[in-house]
Protein backbone atom coordinates (compact mmCIF):
# COMPACT_ATOMS: atom_id res chain seq x y z
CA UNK A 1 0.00 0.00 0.00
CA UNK A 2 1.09 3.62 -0.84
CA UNK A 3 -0.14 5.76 1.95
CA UNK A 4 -0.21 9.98 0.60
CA UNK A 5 -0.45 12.53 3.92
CA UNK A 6 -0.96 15.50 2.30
CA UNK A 7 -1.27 19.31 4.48
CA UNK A 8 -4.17 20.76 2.42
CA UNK A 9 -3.91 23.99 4.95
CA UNK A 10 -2.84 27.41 3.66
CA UNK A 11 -3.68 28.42 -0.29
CA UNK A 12 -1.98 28.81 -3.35
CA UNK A 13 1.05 26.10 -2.31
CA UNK A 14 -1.84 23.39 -0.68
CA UNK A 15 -3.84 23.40 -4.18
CA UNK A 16 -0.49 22.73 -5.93
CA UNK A 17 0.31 19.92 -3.40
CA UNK A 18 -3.48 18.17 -3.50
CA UNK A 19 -2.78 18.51 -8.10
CA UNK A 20 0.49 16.76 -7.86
CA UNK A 21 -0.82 14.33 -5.15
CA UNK A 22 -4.37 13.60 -6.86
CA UNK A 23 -2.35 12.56 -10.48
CA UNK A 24 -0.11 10.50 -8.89
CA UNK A 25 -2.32 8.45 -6.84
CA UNK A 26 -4.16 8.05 -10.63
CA UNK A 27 -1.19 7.25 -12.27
CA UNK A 28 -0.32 4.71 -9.45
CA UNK A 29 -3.79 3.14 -9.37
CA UNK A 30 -3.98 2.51 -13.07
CA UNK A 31 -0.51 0.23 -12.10
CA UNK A 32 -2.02 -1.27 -8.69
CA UNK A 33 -3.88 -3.75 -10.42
CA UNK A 34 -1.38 -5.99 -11.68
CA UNK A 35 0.96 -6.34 -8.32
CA UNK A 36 -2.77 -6.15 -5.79
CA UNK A 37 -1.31 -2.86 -4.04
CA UNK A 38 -3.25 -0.23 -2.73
CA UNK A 39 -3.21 3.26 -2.99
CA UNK A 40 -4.98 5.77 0.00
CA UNK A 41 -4.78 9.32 0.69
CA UNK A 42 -5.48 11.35 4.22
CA UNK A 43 -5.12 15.23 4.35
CA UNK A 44 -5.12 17.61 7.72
CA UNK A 45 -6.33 21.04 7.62
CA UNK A 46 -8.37 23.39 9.88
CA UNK A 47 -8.75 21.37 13.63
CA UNK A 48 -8.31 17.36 12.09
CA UNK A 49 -7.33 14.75 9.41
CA UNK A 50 -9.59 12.70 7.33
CA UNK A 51 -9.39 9.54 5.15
CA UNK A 52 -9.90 10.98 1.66
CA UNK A 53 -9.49 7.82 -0.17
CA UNK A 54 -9.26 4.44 1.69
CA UNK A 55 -6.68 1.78 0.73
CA UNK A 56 -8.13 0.91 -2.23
CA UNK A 57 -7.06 -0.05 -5.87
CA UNK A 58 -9.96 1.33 -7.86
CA UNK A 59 -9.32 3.79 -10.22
CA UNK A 60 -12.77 4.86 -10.39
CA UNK A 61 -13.63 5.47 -6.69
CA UNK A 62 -10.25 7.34 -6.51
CA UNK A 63 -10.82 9.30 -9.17
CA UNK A 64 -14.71 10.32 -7.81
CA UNK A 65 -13.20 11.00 -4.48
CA UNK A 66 -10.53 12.75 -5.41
CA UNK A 67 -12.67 15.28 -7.95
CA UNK A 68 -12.66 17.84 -4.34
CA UNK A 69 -10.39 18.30 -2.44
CA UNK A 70 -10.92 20.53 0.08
CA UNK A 71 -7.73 23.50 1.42
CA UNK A 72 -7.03 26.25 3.63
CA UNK A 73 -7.10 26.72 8.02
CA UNK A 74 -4.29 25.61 10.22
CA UNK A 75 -2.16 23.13 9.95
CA UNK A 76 -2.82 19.62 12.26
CA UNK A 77 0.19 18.27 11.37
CA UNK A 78 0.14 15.86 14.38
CA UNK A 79 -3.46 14.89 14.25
CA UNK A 80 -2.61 13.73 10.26
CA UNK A 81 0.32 11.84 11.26
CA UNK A 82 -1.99 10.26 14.01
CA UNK A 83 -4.52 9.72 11.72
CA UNK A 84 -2.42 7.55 9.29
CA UNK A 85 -0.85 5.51 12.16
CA UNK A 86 -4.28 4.68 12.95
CA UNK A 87 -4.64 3.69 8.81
CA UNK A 88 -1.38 1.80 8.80
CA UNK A 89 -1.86 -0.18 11.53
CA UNK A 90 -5.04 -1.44 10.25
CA UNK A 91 -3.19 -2.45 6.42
CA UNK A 92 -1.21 -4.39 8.95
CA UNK A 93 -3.57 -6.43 11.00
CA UNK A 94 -5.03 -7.59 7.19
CA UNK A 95 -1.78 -8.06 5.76
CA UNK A 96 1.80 -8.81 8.35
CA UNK A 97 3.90 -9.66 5.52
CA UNK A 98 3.25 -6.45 3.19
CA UNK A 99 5.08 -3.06 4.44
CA UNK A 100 3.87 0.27 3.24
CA UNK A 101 5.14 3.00 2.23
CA UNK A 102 4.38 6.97 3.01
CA UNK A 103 4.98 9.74 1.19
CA UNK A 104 3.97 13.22 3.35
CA UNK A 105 3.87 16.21 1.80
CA UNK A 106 3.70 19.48 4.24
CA UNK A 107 6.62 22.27 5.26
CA UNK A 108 7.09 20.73 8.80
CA UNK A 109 4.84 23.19 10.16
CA UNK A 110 2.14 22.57 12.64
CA UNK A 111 0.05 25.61 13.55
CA UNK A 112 -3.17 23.88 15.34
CA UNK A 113 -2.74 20.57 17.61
CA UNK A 114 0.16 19.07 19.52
CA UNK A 115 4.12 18.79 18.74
CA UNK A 116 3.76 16.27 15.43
CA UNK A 117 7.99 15.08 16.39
CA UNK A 118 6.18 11.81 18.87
CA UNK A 119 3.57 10.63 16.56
CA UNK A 120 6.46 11.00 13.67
CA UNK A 121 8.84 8.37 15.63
CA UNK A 122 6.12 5.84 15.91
CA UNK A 123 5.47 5.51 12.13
CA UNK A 124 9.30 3.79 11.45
CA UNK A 125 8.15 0.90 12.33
CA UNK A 126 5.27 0.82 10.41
CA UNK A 127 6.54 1.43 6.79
CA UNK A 128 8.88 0.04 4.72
CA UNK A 129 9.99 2.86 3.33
CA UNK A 130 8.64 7.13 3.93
CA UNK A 131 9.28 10.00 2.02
CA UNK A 132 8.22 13.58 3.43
CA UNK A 133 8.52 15.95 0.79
CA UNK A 134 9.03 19.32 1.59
CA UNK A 135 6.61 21.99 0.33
CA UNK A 136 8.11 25.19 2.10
CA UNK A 137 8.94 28.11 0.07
CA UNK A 138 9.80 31.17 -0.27
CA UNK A 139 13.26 32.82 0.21
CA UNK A 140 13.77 31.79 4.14
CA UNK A 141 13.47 28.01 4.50
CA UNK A 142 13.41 27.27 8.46
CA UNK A 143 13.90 23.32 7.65
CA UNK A 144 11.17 21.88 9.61
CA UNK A 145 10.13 19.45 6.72
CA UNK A 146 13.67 17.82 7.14
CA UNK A 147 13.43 17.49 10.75
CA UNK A 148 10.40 15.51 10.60
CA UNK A 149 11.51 13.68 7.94
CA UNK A 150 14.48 12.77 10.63
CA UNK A 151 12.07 11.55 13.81
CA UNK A 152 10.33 9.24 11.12
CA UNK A 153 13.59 7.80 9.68
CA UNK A 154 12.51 8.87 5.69
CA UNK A 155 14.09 10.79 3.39
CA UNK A 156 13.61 14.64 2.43
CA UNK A 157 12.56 15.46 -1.18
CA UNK A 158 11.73 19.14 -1.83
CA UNK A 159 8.35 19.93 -4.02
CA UNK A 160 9.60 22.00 -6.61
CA UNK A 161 12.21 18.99 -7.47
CA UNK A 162 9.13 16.35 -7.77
CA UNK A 163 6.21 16.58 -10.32
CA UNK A 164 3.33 14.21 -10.69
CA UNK A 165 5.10 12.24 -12.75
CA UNK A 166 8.46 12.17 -11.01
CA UNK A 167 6.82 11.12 -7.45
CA UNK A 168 5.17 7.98 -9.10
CA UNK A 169 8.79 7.39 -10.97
CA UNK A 170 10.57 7.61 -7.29
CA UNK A 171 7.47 5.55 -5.53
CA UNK A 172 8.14 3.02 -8.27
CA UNK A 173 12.26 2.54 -8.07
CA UNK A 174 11.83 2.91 -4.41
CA UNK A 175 9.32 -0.06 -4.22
CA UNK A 176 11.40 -2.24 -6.57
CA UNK A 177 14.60 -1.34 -4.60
């Protein structure tokens, strides 16, 4: 299964992560079929995180669930990363010998809930393999991105370096690795 946490909170740069993340999950979907993998997507904004797209491997109900996807409020970073622990460790009670991987997409910022660093640790053991891809911009880059992306034991990929299609290339070498 290939688990997207995506921050839909703030504007202009949470509509360009939800367009990246929404044609990859596609282009990943129309590929799940042959090797039975999964593809689900949760995104915190506002006060909370919610399961936009189950584990699933239908291109259809992705693509009807993913037609709105809601941005903007405060960023729940630690309630997301909660929320997909909770998601991962259910993949895992229905299947021990398949490990998951993450990709999270957000600046490192958390501006509504509790300190996300915690609930990052508890996800190593979870996945097989995370990726937390940086989304800050702007001229002053405070990092935060790449410290999560230390307390979860994944490596740091910055936004403007990925495109939809690049993210499903590195999902795909990263899985075969």
């Amino acid at each position: 299964m290939i688990l997207f946490l995506v921050d839909a909170s703030g504007s202009m740069a949470a509509r360009k992560r939800m367009s990246a993340v929404k044609g990859a999950v596609i282009s990943l979907l129309n590929d799940a079929y042959q090797r039975r993998d999964k593809v689900a997507l949760i995104s915190f904004r506002k006060e909370d995180a919610r399961i936009l797209l189950p584990p699933t491997s239908s291109v259809e109900l992705a693509a009807s669930r993913l037609q709105e996807l809601p941005t903007g409020g405060r960023t729940p970073l630690a309630a997301g990363i909660e929320k997909a622990t909770e998601v991962l460790q259910r993949e895992r009670m229905r299947d021990r010998e398949r490990r998951p991987l993450l990709v999270l997409l957000t600046d490192g910022r958390a501006t509504a809930g509790s300190d996300p660093r915690p609930y990052a640790a508890r996800l190593r053991s979870l996945v097989a393999t995370s990726f937390v891809v940086d989304t800050e911009e702007g001229y002053v880059r405070l990092g935060m991105a790449g410290e999560l992306a230390g307390a979860m034991g994944a490596r740091c990929l910055r936004l403007e370096d990925l495109r939809a299609d690049s993210l499903v290339d590195l999902i795909e070498r990263r899985r075969v690795a």
